[in-house]
N, C-alpha and C. Protein backbone atom coordinates (compact mmCIF):
# COMPACT_ATOMS: atom_id res chain seq x y z
N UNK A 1 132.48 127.03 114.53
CA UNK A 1 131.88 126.41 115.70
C UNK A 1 132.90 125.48 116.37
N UNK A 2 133.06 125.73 117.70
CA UNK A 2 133.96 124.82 118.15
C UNK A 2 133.81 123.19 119.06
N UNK A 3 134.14 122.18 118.68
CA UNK A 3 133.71 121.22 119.34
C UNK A 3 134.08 120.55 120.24
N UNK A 4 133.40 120.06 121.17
CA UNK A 4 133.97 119.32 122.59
C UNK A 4 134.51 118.09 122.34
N UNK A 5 135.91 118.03 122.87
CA UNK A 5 136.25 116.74 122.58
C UNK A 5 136.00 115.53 123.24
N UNK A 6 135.53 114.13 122.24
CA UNK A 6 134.86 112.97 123.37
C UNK A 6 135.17 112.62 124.70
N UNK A 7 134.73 112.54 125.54
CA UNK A 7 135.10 112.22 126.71
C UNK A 7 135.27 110.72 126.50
N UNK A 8 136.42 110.27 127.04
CA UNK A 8 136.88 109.14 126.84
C UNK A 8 136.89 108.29 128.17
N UNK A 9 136.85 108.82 129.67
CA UNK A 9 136.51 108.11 130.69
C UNK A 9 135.08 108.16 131.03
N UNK A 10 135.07 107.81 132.17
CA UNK A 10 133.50 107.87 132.48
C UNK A 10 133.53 107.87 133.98
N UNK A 11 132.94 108.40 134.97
CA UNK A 11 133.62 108.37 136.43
C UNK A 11 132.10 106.90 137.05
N UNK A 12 132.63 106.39 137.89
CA UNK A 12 131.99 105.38 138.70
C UNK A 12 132.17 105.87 140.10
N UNK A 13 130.99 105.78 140.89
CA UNK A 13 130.43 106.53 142.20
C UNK A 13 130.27 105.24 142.90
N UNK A 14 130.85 105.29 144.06
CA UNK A 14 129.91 103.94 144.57
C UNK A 14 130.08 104.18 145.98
N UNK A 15 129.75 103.77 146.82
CA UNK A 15 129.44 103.67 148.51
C UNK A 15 130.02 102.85 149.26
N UNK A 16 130.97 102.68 150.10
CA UNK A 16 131.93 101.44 150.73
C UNK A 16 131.75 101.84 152.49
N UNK A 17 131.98 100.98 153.00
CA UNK A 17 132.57 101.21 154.68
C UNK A 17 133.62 101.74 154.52
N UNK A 18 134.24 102.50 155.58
CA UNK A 18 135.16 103.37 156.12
C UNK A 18 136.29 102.12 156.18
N UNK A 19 135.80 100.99 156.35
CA UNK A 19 136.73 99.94 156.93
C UNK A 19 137.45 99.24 155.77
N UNK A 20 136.71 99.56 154.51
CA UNK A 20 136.54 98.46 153.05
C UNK A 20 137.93 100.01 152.32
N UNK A 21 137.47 100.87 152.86
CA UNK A 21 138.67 102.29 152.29
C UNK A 21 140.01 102.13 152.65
N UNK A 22 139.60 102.14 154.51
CA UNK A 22 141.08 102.03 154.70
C UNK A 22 141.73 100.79 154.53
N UNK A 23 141.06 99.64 153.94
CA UNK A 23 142.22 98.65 153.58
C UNK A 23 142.28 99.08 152.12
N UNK A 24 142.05 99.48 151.28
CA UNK A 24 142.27 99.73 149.91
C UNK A 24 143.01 100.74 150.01
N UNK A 25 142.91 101.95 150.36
CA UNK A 25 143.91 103.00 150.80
C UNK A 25 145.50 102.11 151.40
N UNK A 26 145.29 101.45 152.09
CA UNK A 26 146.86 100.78 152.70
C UNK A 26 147.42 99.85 151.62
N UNK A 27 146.88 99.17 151.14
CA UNK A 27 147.14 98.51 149.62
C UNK A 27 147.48 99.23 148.60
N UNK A 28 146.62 99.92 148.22
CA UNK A 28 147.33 100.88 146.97
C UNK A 28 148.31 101.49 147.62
N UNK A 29 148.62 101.79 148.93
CA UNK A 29 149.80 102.64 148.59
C UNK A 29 151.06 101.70 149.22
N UNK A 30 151.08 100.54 149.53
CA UNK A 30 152.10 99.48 149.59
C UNK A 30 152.34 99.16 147.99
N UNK A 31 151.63 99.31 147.10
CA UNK A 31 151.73 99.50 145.84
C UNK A 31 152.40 100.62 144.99
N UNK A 32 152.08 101.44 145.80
CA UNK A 32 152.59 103.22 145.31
C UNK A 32 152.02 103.50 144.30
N UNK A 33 150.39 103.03 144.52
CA UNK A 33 149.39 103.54 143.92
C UNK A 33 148.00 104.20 144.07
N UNK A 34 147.71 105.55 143.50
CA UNK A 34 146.60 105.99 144.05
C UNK A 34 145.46 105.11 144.20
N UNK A 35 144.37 105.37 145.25
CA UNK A 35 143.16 104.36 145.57
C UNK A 35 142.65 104.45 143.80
N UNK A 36 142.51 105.31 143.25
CA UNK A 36 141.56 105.08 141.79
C UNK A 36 142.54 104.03 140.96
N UNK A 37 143.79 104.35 140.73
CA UNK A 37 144.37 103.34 140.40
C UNK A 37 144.01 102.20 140.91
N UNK A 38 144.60 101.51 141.99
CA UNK A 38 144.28 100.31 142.58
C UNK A 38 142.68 99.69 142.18
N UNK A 39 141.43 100.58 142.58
CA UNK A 39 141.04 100.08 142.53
C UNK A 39 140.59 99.48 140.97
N UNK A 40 140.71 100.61 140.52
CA UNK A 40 140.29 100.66 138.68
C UNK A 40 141.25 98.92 138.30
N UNK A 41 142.45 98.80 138.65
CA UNK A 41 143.32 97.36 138.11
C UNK A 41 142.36 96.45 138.64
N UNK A 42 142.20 96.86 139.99
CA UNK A 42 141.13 95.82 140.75
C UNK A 42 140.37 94.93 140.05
N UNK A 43 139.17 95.92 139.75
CA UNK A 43 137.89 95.90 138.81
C UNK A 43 137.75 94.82 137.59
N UNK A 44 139.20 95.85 137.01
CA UNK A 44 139.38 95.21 135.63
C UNK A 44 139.95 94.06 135.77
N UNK A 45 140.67 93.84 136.42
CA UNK A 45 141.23 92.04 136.18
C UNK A 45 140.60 91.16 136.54
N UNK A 46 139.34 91.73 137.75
CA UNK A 46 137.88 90.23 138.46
C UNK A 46 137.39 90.61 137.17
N UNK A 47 136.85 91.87 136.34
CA UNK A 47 136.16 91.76 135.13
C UNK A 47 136.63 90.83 134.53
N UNK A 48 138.03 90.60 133.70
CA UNK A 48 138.15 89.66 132.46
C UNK A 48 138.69 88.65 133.33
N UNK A 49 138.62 87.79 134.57
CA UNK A 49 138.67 86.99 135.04
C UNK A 49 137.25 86.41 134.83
N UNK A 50 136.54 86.96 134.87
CA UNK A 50 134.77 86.55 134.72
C UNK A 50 134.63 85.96 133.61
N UNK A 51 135.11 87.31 132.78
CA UNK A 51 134.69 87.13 130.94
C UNK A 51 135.21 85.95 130.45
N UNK A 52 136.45 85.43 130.95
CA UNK A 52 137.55 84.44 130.79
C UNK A 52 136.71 83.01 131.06
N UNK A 53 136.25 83.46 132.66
CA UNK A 53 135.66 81.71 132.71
C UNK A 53 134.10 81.30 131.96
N UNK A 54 133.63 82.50 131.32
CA UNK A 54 132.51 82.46 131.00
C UNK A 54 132.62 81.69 129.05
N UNK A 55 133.99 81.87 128.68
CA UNK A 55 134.24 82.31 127.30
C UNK A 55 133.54 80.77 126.56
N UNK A 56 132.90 80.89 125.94
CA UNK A 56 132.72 79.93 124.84
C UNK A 56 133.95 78.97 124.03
N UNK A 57 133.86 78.13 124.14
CA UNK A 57 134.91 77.51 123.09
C UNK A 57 134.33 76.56 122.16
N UNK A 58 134.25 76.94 120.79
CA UNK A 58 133.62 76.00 120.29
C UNK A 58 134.88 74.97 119.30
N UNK A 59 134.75 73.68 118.99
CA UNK A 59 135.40 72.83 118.37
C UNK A 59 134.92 71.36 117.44
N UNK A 60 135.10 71.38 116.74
CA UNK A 60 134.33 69.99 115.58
C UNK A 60 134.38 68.89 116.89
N UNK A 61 133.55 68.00 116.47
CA UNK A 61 133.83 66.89 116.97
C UNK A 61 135.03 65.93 116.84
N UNK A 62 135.73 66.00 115.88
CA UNK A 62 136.85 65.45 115.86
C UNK A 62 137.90 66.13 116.51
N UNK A 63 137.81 67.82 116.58
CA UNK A 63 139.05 68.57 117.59
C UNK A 63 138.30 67.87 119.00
N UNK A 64 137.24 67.98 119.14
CA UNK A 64 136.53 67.32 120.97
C UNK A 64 137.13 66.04 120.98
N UNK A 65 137.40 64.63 119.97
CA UNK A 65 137.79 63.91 120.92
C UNK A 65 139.39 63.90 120.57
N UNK A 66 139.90 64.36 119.69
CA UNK A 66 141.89 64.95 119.89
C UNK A 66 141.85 65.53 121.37
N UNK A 67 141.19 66.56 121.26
CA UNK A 67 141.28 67.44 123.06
C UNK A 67 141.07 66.22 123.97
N UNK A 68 140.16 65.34 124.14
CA UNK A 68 139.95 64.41 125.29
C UNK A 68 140.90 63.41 125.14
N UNK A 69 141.71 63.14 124.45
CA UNK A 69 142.60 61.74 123.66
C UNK A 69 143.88 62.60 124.73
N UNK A 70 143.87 63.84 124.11
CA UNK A 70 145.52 64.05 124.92
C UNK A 70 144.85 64.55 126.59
N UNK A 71 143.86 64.91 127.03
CA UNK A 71 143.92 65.36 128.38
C UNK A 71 143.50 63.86 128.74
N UNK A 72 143.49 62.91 128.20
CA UNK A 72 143.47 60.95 128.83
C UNK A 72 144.37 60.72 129.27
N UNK A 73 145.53 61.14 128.22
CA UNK A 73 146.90 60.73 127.90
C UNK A 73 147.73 60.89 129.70
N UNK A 74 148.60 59.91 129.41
CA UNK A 74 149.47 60.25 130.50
C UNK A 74 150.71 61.39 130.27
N UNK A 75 151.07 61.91 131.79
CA UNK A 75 151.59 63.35 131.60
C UNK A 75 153.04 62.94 131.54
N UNK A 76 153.58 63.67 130.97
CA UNK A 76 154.82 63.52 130.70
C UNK A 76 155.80 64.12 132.29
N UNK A 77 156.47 64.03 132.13
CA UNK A 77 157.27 64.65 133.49
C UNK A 77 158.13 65.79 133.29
N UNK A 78 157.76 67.01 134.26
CA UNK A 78 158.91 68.13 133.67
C UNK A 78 160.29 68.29 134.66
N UNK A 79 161.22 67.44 133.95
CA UNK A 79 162.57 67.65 134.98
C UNK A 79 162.96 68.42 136.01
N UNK A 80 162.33 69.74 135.54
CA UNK A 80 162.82 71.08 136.38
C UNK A 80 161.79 70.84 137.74
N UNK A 81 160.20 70.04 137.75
CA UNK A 81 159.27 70.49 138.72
C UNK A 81 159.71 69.18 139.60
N UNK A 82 160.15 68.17 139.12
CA UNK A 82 160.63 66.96 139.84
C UNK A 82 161.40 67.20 140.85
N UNK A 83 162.53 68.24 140.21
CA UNK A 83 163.40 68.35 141.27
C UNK A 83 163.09 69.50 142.64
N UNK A 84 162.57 70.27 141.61
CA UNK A 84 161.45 70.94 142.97
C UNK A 84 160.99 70.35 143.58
N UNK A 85 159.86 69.35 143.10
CA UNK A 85 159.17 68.87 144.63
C UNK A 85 160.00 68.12 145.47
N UNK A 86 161.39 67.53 144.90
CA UNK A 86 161.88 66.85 145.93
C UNK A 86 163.11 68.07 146.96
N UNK A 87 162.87 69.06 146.78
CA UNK A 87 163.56 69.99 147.34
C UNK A 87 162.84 70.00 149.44
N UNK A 88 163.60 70.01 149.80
CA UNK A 88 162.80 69.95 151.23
C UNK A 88 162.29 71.77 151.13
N UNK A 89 161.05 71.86 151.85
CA UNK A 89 160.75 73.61 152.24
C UNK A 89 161.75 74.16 153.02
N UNK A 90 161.62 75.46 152.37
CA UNK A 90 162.49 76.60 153.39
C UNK A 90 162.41 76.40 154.90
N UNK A 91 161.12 76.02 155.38
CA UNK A 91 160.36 76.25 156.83
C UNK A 91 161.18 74.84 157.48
N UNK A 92 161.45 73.56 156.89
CA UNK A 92 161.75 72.10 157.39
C UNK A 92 163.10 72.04 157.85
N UNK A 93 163.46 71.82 158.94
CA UNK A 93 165.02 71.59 159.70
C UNK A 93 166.07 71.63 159.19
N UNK A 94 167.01 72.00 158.77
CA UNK A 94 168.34 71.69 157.60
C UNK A 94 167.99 71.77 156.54
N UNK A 95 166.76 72.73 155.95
CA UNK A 95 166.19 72.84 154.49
C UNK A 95 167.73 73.97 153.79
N UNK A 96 168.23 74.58 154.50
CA UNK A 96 169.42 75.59 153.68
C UNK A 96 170.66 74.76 153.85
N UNK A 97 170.97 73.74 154.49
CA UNK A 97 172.02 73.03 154.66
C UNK A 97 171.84 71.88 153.16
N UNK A 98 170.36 71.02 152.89
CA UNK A 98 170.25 70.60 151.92
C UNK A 98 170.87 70.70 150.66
N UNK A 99 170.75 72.35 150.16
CA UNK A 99 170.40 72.91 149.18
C UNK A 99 171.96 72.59 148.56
């Protein structure tokens, strides 16, 4: 007897404007990716973007006030972002003469 092997995708049908296509059509392929591609990454990354902000975290009461002790705490400074922000923008008068 011979057996069918599991189907491992599953197809999703759904209904859009003509208008909601052709911007997904122009996207995926500034991507150089088919619309099922595109949209399938789409999907999946607002999915575990969801799952992400939804996630439970559980912790003793003593990890809850360590966690609140250091997000009290004052921030340390990161050398590298300092000097960034004091960088003038690309867009500001003599910003490439600065540099």
């Amino acid at each position: 007897m011979v057996r069918s092997a599991e189907r491992k995708e599953h197809p999703i049908s759904m209904r859009m404007p003509e208008a909601d296509i052709a911007m997904i059509d122009r996207a995926a392929g500034l991507r150089g990716r088919s619309r099922t591609d595109f949209v399938r990454d789409a999907a999946v990354r607002a999915a575990e973007d969801v799952l992400l902000e939804n996630r439970l975290i559980r912790m003793s009461p003593t990890g809850f006030d360590e966690f609140m002790a250091v997000l009290s705490g004052a921030a340390a400074p990161v050398p590298e972002m300092v000097e960034l922000a004091r960088r003038p923008a690309p867009w500001e008068p003599g910003a490439a003469k600065k540099r």
